[in-house]
Protein backbone atom coordinates (compact mmCIF):
# COMPACT_ATOMS: atom_id res chain seq x y z
CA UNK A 1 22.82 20.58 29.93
CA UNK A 2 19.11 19.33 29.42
CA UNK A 3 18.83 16.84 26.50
CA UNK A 4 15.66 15.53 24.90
CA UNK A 5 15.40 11.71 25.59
CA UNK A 6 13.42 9.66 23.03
CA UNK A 7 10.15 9.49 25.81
CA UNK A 8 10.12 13.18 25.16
CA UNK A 9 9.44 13.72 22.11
CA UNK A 10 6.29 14.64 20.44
CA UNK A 11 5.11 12.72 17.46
CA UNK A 12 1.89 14.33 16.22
CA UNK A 13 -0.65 11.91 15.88
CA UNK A 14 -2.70 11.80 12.46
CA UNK A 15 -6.42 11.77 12.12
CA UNK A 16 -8.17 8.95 10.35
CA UNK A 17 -8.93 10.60 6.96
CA UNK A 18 -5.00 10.75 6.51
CA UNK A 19 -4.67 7.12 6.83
CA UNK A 20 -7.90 6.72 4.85
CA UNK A 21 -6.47 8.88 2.11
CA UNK A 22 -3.35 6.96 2.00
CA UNK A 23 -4.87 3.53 1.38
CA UNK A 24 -7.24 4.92 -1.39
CA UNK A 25 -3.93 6.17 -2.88
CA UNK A 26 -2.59 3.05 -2.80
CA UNK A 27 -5.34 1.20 -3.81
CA UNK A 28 -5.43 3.73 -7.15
CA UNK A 29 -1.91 2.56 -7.65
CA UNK A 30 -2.52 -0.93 -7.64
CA UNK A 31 -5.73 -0.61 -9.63
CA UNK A 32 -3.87 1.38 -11.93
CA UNK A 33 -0.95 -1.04 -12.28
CA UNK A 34 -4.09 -4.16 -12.48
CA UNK A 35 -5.29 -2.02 -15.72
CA UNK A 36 -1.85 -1.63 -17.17
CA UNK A 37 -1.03 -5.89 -16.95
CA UNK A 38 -4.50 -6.68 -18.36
CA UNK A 39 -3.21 -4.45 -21.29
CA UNK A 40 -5.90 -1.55 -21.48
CA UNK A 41 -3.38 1.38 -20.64
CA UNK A 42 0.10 -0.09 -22.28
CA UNK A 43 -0.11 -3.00 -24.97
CA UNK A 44 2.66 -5.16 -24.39
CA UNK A 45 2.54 -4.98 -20.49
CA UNK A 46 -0.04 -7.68 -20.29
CA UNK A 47 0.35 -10.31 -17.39
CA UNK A 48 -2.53 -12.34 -16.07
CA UNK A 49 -1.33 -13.34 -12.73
CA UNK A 50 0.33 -9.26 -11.93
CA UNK A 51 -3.29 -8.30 -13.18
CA UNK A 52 -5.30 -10.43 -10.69
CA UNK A 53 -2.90 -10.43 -8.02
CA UNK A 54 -3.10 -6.50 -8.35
CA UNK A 55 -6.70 -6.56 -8.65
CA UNK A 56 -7.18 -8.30 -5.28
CA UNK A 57 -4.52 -6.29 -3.31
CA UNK A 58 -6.18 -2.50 -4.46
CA UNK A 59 -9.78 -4.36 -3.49
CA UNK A 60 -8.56 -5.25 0.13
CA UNK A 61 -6.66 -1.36 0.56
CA UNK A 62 -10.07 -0.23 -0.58
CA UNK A 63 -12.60 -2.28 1.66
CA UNK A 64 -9.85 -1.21 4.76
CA UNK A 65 -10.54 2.53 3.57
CA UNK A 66 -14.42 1.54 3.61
CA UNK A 67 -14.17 -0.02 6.72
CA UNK A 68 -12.00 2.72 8.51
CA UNK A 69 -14.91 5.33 7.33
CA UNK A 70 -17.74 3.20 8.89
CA UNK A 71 -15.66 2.56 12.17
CA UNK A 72 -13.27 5.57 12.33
CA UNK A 73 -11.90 4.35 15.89
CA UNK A 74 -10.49 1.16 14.07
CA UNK A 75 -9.00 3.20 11.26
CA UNK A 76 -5.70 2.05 12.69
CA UNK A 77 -6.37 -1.60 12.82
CA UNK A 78 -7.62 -1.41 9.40
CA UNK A 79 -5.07 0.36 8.14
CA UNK A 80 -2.16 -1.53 9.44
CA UNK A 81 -3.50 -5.09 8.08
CA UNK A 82 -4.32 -3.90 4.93
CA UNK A 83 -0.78 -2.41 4.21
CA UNK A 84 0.60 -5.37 5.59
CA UNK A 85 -1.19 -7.66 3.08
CA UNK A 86 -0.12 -5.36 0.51
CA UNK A 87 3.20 -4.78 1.69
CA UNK A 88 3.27 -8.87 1.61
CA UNK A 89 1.91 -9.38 -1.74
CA UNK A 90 4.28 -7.12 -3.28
CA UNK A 91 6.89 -8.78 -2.20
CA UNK A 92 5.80 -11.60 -3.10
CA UNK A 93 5.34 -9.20 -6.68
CA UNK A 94 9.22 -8.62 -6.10
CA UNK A 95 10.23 -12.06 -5.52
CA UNK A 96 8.37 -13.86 -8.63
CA UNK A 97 10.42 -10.81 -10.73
CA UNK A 98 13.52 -12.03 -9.68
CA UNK A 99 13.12 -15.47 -9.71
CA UNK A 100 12.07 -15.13 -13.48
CA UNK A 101 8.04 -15.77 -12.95
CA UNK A 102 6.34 -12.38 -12.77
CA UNK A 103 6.96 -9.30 -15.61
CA UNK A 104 10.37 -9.06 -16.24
CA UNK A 105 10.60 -5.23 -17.03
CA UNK A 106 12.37 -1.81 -16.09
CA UNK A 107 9.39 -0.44 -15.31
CA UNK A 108 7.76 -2.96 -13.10
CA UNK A 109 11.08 -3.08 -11.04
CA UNK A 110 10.58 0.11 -10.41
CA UNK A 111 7.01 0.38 -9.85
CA UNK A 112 7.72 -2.59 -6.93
CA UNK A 113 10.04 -0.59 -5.49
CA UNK A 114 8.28 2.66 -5.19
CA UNK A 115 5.28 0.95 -4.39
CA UNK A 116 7.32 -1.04 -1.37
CA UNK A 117 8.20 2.85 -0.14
CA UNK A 118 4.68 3.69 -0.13
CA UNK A 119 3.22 0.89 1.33
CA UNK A 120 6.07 1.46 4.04
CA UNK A 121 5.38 5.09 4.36
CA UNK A 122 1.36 4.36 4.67
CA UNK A 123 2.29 1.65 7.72
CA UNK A 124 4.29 4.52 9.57
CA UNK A 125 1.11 7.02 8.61
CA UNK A 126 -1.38 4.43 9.98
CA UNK A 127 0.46 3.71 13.16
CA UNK A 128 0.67 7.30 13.94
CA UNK A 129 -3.03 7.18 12.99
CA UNK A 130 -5.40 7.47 16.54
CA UNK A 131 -9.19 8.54 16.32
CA UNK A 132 -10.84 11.47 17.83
């Protein structure tokens, strides 16, 4: 009986403009999320601090996707740091939640935790991610 052992099996390897279009999905999720805690999409969802932090978090996924389209063969590198920060930062999103500091809301519970799938998701995308 011939079994498949884990060296053999193929993993198909994604281009750059995957990885590229996963950060600048991110990155509209964040900005998105910035827009709704400086109050312009939801009033009563304003938070300064979720706002900025936000704000800073979609501008680093976007300068990676920048980056990774000037210098496709580092998409990868790019791509893995900048989820990484973001991946960091919400938690960091998560932990001022539960610790009573940060928006206190159904919705931004939930938003962390989808985002934290994402932002996972994107970091197995960009490690598959190879140029060429």
């Amino acid at each position: 009986m011939v079994s498949a052992r884990p060296d053999d099996v193929v993993r198909p390897v994604l281009r750059p403009a995957v990885a590229r279009t996963w950060l600048l999905a991110e990155a509209l999720a964040l900005g998105t999320a910035s827009a709704v805690h400086a109050g312009r999409l939801i009033p009563g969802f304003a938070h300064a601090q979720a706002r900025t932090a936000e704000a800073v978090i979609a501008l680093v996924l976007v300068g990676a996707a920048v980056a990774s389209w000037l210098r496709p063969a580092w998409t990868r590198w790019f791509a893995i740091r900048a989820q990484g920060f973001a991946l960091l930062g919400t938690l960091v999103g998560l932990f001022t939640i539960a610790i009573g500091i940060g928006p206190q809301t159904v919705p931004d519970v939930a938003y962390h935790l989808v985002l934290l799938a994402a932002l996972a998701a994107g970091l197995v995308v960009a490690v598959r991610c190879r140029a060429g």
